[in-house]
C-alpha atoms as a PDB file:
ATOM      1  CA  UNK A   1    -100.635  15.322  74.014  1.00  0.00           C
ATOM      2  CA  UNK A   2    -100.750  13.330  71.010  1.00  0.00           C
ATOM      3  CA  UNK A   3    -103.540  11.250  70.927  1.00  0.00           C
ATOM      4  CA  UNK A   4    -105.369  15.058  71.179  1.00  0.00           C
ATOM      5  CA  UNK A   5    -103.637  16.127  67.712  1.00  0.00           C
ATOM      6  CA  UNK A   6    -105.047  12.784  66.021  1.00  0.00           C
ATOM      7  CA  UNK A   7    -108.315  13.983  67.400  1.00  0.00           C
ATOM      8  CA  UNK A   8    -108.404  17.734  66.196  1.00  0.00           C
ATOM      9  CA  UNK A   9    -107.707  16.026  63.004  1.00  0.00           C
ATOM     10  CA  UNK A  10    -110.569  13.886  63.097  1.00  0.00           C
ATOM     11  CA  UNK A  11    -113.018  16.319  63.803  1.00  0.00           C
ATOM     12  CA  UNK A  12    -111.134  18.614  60.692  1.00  0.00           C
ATOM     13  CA  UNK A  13    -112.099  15.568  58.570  1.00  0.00           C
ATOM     14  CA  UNK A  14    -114.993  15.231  59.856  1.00  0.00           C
ATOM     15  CA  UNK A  15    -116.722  18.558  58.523  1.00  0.00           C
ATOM     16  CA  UNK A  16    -117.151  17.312  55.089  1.00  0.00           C
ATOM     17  CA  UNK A  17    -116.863  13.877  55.723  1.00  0.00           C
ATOM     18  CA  UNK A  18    -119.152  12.856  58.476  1.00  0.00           C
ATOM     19  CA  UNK A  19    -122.396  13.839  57.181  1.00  0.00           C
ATOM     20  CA  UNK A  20    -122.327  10.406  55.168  1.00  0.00           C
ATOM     21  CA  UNK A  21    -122.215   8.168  57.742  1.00  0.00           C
ATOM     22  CA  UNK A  22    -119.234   7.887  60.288  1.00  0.00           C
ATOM     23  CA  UNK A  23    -115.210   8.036  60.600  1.00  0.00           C
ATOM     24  CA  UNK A  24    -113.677   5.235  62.804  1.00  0.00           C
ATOM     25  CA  UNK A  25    -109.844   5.766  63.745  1.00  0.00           C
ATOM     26  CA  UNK A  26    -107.012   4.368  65.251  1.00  0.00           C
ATOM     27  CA  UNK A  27    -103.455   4.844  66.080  1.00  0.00           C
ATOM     28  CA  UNK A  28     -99.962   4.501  67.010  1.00  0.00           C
ATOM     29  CA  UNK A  29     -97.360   7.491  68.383  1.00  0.00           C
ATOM     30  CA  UNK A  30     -93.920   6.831  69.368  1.00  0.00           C
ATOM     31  CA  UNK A  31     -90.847   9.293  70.814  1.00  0.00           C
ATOM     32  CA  UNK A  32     -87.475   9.284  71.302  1.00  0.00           C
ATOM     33  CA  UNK A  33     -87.763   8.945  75.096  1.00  0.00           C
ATOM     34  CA  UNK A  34     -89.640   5.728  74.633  1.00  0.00           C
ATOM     35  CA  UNK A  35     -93.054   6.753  74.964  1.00  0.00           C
ATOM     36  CA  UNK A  36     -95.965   5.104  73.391  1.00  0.00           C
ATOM     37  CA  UNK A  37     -99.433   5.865  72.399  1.00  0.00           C
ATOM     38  CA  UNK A  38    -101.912   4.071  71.278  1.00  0.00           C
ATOM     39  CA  UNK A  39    -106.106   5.945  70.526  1.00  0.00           C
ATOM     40  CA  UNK A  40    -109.437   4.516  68.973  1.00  0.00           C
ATOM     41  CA  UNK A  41    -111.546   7.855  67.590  1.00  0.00           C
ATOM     42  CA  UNK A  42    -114.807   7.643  66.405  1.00  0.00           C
ATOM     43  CA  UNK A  43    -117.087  10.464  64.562  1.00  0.00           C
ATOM     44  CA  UNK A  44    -120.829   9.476  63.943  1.00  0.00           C
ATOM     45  CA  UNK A  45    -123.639  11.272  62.302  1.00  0.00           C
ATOM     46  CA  UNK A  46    -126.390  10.805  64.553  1.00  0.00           C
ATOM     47  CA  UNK A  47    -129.347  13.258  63.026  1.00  0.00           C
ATOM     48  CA  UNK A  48    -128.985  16.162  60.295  1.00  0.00           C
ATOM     49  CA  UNK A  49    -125.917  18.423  61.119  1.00  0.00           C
ATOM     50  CA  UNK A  50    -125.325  16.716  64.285  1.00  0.00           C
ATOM     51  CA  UNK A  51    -122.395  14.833  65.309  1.00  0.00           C
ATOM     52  CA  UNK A  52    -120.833  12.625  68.077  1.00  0.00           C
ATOM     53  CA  UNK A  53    -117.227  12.523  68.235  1.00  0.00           C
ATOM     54  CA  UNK A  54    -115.582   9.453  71.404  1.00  0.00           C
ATOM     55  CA  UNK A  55    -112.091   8.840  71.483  1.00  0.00           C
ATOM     56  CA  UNK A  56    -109.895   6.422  74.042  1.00  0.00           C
ATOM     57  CA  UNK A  57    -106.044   6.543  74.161  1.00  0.00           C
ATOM     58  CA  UNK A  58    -103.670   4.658  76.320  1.00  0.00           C
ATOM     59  CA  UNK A  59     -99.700   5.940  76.642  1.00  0.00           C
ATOM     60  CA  UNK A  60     -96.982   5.055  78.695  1.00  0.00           C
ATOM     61  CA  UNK A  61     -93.485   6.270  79.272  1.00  0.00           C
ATOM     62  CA  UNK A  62     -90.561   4.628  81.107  1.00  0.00           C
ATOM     63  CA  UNK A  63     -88.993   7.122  83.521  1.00  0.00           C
ATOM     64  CA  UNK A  64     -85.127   6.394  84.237  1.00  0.00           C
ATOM     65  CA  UNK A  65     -84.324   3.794  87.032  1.00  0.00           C
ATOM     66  CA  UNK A  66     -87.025   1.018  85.644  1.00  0.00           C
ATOM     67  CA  UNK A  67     -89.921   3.345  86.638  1.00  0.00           C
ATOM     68  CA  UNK A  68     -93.286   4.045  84.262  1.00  0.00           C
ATOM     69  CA  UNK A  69     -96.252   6.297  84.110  1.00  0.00           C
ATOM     70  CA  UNK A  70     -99.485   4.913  82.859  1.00  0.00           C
ATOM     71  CA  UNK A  71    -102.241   7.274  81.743  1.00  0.00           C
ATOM     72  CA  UNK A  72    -105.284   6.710  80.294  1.00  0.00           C
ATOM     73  CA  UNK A  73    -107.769   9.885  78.017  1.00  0.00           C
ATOM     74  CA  UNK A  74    -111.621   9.093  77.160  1.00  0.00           C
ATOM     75  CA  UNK A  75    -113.375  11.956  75.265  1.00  0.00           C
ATOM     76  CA  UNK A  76    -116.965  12.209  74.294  1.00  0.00           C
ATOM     77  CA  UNK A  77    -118.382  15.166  72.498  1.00  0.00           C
ATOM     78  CA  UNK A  78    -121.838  15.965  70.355  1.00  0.00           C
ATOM     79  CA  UNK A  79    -121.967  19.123  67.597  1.00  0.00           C
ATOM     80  CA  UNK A  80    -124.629  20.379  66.109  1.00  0.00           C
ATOM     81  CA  UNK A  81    -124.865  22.636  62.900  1.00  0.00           C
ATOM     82  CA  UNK A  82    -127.561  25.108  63.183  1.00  0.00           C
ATOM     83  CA  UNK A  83    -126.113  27.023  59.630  1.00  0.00           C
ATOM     84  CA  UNK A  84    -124.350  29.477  60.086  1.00  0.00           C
ATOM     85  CA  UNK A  85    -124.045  29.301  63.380  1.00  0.00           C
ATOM     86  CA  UNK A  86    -122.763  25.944  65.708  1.00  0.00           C
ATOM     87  CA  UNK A  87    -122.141  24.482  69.144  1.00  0.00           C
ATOM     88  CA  UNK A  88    -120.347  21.772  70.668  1.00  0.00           C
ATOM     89  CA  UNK A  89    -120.394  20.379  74.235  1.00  0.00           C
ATOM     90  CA  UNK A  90    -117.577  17.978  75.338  1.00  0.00           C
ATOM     91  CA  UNK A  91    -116.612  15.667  78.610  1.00  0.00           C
ATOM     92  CA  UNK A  92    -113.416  13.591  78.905  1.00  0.00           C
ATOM     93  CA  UNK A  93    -111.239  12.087  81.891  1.00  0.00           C
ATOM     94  CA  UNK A  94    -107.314  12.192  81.662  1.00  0.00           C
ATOM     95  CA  UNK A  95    -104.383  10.826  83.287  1.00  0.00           C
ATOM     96  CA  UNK A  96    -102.603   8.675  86.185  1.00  0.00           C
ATOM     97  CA  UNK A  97    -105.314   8.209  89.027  1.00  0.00           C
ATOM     98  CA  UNK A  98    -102.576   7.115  91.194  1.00  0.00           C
ATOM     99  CA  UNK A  99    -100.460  10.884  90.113  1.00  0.00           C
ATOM    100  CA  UNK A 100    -102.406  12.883  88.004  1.00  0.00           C
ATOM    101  CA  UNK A 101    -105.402  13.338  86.661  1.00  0.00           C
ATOM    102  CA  UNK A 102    -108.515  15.305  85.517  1.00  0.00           C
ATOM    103  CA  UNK A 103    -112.117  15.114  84.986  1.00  0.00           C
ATOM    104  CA  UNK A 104    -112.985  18.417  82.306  1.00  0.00           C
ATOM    105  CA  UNK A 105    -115.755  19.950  80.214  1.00  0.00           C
ATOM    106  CA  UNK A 106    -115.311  21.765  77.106  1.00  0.00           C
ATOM    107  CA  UNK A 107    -117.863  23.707  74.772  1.00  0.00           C
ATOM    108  CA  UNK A 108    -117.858  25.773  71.942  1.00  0.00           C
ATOM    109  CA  UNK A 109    -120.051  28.368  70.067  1.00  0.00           C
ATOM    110  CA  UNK A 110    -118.681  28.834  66.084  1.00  0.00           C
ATOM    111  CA  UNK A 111    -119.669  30.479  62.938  1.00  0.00           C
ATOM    112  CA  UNK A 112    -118.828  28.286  59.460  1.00  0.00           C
ATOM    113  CA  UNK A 113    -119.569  29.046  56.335  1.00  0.00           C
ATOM    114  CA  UNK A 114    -117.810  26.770  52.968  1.00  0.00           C
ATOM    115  CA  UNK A 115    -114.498  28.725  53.342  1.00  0.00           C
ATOM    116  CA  UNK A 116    -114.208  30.472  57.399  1.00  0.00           C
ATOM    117  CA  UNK A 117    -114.646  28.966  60.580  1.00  0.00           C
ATOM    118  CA  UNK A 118    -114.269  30.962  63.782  1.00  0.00           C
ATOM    119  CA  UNK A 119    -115.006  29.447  67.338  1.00  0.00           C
ATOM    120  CA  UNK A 120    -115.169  30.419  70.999  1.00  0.00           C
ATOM    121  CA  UNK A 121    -113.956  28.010  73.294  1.00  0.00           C
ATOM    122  CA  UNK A 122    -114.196  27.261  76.958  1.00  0.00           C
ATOM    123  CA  UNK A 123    -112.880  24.307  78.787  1.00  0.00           C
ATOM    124  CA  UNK A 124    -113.203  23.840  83.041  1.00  0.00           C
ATOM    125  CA  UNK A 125    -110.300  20.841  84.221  1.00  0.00           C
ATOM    126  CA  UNK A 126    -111.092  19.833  87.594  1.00  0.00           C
ATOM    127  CA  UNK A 127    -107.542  18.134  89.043  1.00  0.00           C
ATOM    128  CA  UNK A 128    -106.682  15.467  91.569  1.00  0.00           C
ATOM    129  CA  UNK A 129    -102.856  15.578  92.283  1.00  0.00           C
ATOM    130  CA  UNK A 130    -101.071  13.130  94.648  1.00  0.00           C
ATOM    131  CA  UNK A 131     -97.674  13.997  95.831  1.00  0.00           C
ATOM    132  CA  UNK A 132     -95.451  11.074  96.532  1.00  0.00           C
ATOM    133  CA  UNK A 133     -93.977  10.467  99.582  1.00  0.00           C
ATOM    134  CA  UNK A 134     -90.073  11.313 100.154  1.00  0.00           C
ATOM    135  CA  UNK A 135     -87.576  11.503 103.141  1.00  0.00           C
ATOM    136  CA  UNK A 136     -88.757  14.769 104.375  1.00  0.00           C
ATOM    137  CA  UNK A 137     -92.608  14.696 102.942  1.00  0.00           C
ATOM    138  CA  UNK A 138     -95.118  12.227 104.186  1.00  0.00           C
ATOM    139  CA  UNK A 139     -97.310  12.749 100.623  1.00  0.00           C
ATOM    140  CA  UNK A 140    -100.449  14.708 100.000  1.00  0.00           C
ATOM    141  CA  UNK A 141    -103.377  14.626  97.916  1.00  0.00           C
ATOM    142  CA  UNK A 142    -104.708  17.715  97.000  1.00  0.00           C
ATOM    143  CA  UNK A 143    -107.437  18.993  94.146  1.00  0.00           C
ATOM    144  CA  UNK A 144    -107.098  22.167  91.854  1.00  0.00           C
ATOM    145  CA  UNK A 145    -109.041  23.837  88.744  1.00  0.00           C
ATOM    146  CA  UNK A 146    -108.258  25.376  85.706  1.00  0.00           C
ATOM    147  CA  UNK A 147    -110.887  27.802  83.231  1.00  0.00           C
ATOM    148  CA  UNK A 148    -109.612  27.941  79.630  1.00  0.00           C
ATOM    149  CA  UNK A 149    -110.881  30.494  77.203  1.00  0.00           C
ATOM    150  CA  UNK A 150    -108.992  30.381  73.698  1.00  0.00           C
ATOM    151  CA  UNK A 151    -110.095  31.061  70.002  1.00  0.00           C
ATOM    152  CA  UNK A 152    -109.910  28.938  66.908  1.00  0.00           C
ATOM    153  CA  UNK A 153    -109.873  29.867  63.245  1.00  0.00           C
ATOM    154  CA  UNK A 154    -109.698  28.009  59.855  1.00  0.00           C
ATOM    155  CA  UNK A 155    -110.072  29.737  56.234  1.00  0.00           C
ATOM    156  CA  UNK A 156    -109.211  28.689  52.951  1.00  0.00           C
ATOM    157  CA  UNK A 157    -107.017  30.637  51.168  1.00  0.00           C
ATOM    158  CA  UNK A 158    -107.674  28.678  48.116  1.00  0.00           C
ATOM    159  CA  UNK A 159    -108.566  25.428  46.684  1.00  0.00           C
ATOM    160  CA  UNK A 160    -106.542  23.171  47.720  1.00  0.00           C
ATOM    161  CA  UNK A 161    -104.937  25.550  50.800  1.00  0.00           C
ATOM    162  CA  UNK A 162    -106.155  26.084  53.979  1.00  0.00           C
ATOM    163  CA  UNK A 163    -104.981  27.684  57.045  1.00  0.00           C
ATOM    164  CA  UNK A 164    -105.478  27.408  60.886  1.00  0.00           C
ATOM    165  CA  UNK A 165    -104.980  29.387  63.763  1.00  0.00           C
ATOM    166  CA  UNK A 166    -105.291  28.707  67.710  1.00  0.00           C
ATOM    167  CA  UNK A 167    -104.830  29.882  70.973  1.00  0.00           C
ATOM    168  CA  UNK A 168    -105.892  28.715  74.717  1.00  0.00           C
ATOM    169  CA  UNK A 169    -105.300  30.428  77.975  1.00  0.00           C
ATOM    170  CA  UNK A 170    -105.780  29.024  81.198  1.00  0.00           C
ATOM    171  CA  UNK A 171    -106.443  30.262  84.699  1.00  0.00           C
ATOM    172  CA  UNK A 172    -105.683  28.070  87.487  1.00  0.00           C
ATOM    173  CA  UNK A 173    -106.853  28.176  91.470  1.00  0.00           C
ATOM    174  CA  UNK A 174    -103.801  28.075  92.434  1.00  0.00           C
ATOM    175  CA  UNK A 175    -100.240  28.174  92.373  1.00  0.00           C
ATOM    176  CA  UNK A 176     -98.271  25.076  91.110  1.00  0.00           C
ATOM    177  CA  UNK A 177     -94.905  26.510  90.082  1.00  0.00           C
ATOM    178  CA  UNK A 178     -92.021  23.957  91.439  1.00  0.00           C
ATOM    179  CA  UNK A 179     -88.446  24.920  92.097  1.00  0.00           C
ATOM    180  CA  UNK A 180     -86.297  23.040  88.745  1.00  0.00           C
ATOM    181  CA  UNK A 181     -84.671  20.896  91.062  1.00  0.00           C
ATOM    182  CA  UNK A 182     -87.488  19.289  92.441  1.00  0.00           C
ATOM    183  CA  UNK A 183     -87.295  15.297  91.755  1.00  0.00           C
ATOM    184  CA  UNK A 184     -91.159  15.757  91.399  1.00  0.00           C
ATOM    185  CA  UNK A 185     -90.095  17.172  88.016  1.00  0.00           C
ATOM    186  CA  UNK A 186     -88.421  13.978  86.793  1.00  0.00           C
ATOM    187  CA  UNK A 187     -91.569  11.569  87.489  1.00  0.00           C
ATOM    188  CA  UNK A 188     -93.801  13.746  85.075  1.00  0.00           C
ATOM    189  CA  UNK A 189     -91.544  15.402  82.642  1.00  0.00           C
ATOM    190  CA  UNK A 190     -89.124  12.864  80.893  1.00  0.00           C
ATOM    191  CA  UNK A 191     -91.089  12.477  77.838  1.00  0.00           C
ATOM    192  CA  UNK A 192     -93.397  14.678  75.680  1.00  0.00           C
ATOM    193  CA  UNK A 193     -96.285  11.777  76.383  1.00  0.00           C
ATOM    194  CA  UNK A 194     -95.697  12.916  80.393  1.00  0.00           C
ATOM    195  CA  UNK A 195     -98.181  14.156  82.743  1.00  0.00           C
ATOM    196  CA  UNK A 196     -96.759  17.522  83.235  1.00  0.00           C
ATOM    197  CA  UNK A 197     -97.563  18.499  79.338  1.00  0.00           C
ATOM    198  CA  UNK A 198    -101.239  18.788  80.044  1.00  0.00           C
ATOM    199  CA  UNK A 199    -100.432  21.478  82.764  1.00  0.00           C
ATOM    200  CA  UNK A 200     -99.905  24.455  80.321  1.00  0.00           C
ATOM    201  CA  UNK A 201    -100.932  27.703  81.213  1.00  0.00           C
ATOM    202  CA  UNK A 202    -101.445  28.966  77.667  1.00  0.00           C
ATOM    203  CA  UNK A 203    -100.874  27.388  74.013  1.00  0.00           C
ATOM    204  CA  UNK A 204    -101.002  28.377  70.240  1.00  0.00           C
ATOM    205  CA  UNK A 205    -101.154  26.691  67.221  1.00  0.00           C
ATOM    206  CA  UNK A 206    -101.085  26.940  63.180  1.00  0.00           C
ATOM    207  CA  UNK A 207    -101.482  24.397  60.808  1.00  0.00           C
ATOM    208  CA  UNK A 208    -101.353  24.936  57.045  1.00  0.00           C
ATOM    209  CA  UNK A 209    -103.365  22.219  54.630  1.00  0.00           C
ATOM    210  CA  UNK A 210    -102.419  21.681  51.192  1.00  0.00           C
ATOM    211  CA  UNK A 211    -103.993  19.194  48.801  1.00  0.00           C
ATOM    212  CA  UNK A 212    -102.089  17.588  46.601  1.00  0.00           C
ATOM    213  CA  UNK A 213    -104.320  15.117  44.270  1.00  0.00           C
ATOM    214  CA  UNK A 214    -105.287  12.403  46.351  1.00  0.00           C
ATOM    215  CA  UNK A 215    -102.687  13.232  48.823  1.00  0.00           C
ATOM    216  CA  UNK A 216    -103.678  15.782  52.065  1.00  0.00           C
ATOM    217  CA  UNK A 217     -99.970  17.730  54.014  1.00  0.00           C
ATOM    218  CA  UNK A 218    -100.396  19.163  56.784  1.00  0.00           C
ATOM    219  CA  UNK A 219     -97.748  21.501  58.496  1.00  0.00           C
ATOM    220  CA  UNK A 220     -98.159  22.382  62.069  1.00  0.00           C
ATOM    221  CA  UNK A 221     -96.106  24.714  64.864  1.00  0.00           C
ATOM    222  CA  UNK A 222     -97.261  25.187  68.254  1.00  0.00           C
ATOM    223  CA  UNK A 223     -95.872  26.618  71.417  1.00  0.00           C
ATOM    224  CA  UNK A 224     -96.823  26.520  75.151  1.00  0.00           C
ATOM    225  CA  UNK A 225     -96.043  27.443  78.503  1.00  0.00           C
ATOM    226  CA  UNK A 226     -95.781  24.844  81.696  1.00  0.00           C
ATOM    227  CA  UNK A 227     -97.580  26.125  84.564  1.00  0.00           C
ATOM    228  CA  UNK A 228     -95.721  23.939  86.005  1.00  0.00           C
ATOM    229  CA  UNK A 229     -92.123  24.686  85.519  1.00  0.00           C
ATOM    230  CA  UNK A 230     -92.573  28.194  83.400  1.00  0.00           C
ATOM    231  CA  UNK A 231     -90.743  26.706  80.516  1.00  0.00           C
ATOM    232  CA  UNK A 232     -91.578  26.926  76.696  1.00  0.00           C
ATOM    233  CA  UNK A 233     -91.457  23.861  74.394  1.00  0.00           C
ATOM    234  CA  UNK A 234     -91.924  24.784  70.558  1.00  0.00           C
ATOM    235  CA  UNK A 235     -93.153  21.750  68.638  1.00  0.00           C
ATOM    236  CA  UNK A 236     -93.324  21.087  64.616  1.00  0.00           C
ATOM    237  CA  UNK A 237     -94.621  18.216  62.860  1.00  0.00           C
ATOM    238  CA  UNK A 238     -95.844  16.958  59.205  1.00  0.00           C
ATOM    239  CA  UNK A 239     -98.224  14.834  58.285  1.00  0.00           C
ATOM    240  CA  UNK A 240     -99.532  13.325  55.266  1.00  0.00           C
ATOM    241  CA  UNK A 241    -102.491  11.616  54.380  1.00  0.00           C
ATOM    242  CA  UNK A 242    -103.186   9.160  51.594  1.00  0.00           C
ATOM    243  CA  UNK A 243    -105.462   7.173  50.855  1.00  0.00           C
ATOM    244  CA  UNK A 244    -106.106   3.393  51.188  1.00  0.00           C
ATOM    245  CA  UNK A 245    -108.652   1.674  49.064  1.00  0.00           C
ATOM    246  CA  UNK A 246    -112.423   3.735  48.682  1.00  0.00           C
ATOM    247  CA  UNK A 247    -112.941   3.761  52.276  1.00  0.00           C
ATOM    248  CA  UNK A 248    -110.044   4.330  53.786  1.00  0.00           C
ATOM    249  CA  UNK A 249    -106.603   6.906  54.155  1.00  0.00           C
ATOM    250  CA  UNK A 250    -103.507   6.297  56.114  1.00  0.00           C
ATOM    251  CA  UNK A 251    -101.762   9.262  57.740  1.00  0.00           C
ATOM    252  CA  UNK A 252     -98.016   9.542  58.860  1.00  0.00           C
ATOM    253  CA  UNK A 253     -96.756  11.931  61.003  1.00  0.00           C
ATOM    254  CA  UNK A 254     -93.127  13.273  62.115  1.00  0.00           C
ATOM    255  CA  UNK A 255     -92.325  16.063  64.072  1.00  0.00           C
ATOM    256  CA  UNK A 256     -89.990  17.199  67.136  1.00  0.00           C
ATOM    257  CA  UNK A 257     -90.460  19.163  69.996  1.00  0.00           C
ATOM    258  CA  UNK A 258     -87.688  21.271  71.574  1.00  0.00           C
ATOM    259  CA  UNK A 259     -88.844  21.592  75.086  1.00  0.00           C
ATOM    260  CA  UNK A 260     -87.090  23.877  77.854  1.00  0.00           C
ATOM    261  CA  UNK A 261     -88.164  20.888  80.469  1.00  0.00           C
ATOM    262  CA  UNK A 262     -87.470  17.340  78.620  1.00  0.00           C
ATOM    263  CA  UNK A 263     -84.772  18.822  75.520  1.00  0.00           C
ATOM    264  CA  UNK A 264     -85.178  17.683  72.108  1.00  0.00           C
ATOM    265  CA  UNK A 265     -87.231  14.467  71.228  1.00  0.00           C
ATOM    266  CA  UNK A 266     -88.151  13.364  67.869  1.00  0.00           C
ATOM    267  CA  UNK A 267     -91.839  11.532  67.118  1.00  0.00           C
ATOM    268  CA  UNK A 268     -93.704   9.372  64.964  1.00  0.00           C
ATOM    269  CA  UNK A 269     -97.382   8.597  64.541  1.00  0.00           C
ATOM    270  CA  UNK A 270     -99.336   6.414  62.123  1.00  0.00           C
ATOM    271  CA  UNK A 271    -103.151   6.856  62.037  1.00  0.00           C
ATOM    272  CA  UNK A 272    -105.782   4.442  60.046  1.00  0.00           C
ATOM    273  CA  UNK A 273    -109.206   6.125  59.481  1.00  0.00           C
ATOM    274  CA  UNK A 274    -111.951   4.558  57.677  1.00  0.00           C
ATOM    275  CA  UNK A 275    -115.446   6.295  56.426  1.00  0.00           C
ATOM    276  CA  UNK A 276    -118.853   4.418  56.007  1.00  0.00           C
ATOM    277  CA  UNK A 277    -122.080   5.366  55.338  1.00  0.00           C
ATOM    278  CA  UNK A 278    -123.988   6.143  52.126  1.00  0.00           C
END
């Protein structure tokens, strides 16, 4: 989802930005399929080498026929630095309550030094799924879990480069593979802001920074797999970060996915951030 990439990117920032004071952001992501985003991050420094990171994000996507899917993500994590070695615990509620949604916890154990990062990760998604009524099916609710393990790496390859890597697995209790011609499909799938996008059953990622004077780029890929529907979508985006007075940067984002479920849809995102502190 996207409000989750203007996250990660916070908490990227946040490594040599946070111990100051704090990072307050907030943003805007549209698509071609007439979704919309809108998030509020914050990153605070609340004792030496510890942090706590909140976010809230609203989107919405109009479904074909007049229909639209509201969902709503809340996030709330704390990290400390114990040098070399760090951990991070995190809670955060996502989705539709009346379709889909999910209560999870997430921690991490990493090693950082000034130019590697590598981390550990774990997340457990507890599920509530309600299956709407049709002609032949009176509706159901039903609950489901997920365990993700994945790793993450960063290193600097020089100065002004750096590189990312991740990857995320998940294991789920059971079996939620729908036939493709399933109307279900079209109620969570017809935008890359849908439901269905947090049901992956495994994900990877690379980004690669590059500063350019005041200006930051950052090129990102990623794939994943629907648990839902077994297809792939392969997504690519750039982003650029500049800044906006002594406090502040602006960062713009484009990318597309090409998605095996919802086809090809194009996206923008604008994020403010501002850093205070001494």
């Amino acid at each position: 989802m996207s409000w989750r990439s203007g996250i990660a990117c916070l908490l990227l920032a946040s490594n040599a930005l946070a111990a100051e004071g704090y990072i307050v952001g907030l943003g805007l992501e549209g698509d071609s399929a007439d979704g919309l985003s809108a998030a509020i991050l914050g990153d605070f420094s609340v004792a030496k080498d510890t942090w706590l990171t909140a976010a809230v994000a609203r989107s919405g996507v109009d479904l074909p026929g007049g229909q639209s899917v509201q969902s709503w993500y809340g996030d709330l994590e704390i990290d400390h630095h114990f040098d070399p070695i760090g951990a991070s615990l995190g809670v955060s509620y996502w989705g539709d309550s009346d379709i889909l949604d999910s209560r999870d916890v997430r921690g991490s154990l990493y090693w950082r030094n000034e130019r590697f990062m590598l981390a550990g990760e774990y997340e457990y998604r507890d599920f509530r799924f309600e299956l709407p009524a049709t002609d032949m099916f009176p509706g159901r609710v039903f609950h489901f879990d997920a365990n993700g393990a994945g790793l993450t790496a960063r290193f600097d390859i020089t100065e002004k480069v750096s590189l990312g890597l991740s990857g995320m697995d998940y294991d789920y209790s059971v079996n939620l593979r729908l036939d493709r011609n399933r109307g279900l499909l079209d109620l969570l799938s017809f935008s890359r802001l849908s439901l269905i996008n947090s049901l992956v059953d495994h994900r990877v990622g690379a980004n690669l920074g590059i500063e350019a004077g005041e200006r930051y780029w950052r090129i990102e890929a990623a794939t994943w797999k629907g648990e839902v529907d077994g297809g792939t979508t392969h997504s690519a985006t750039v982003r650029l970060t500049t800044p906006i007075g002594d406090r502040g940067d602006i960062e713009f984002g484009l990318g597309v996915d090409n998605s095996d479920l919802y086809g090809s849809v194009t996206f923008l995102s604008v994020f403010l951030y501002f850093y205070g502190g001494t």
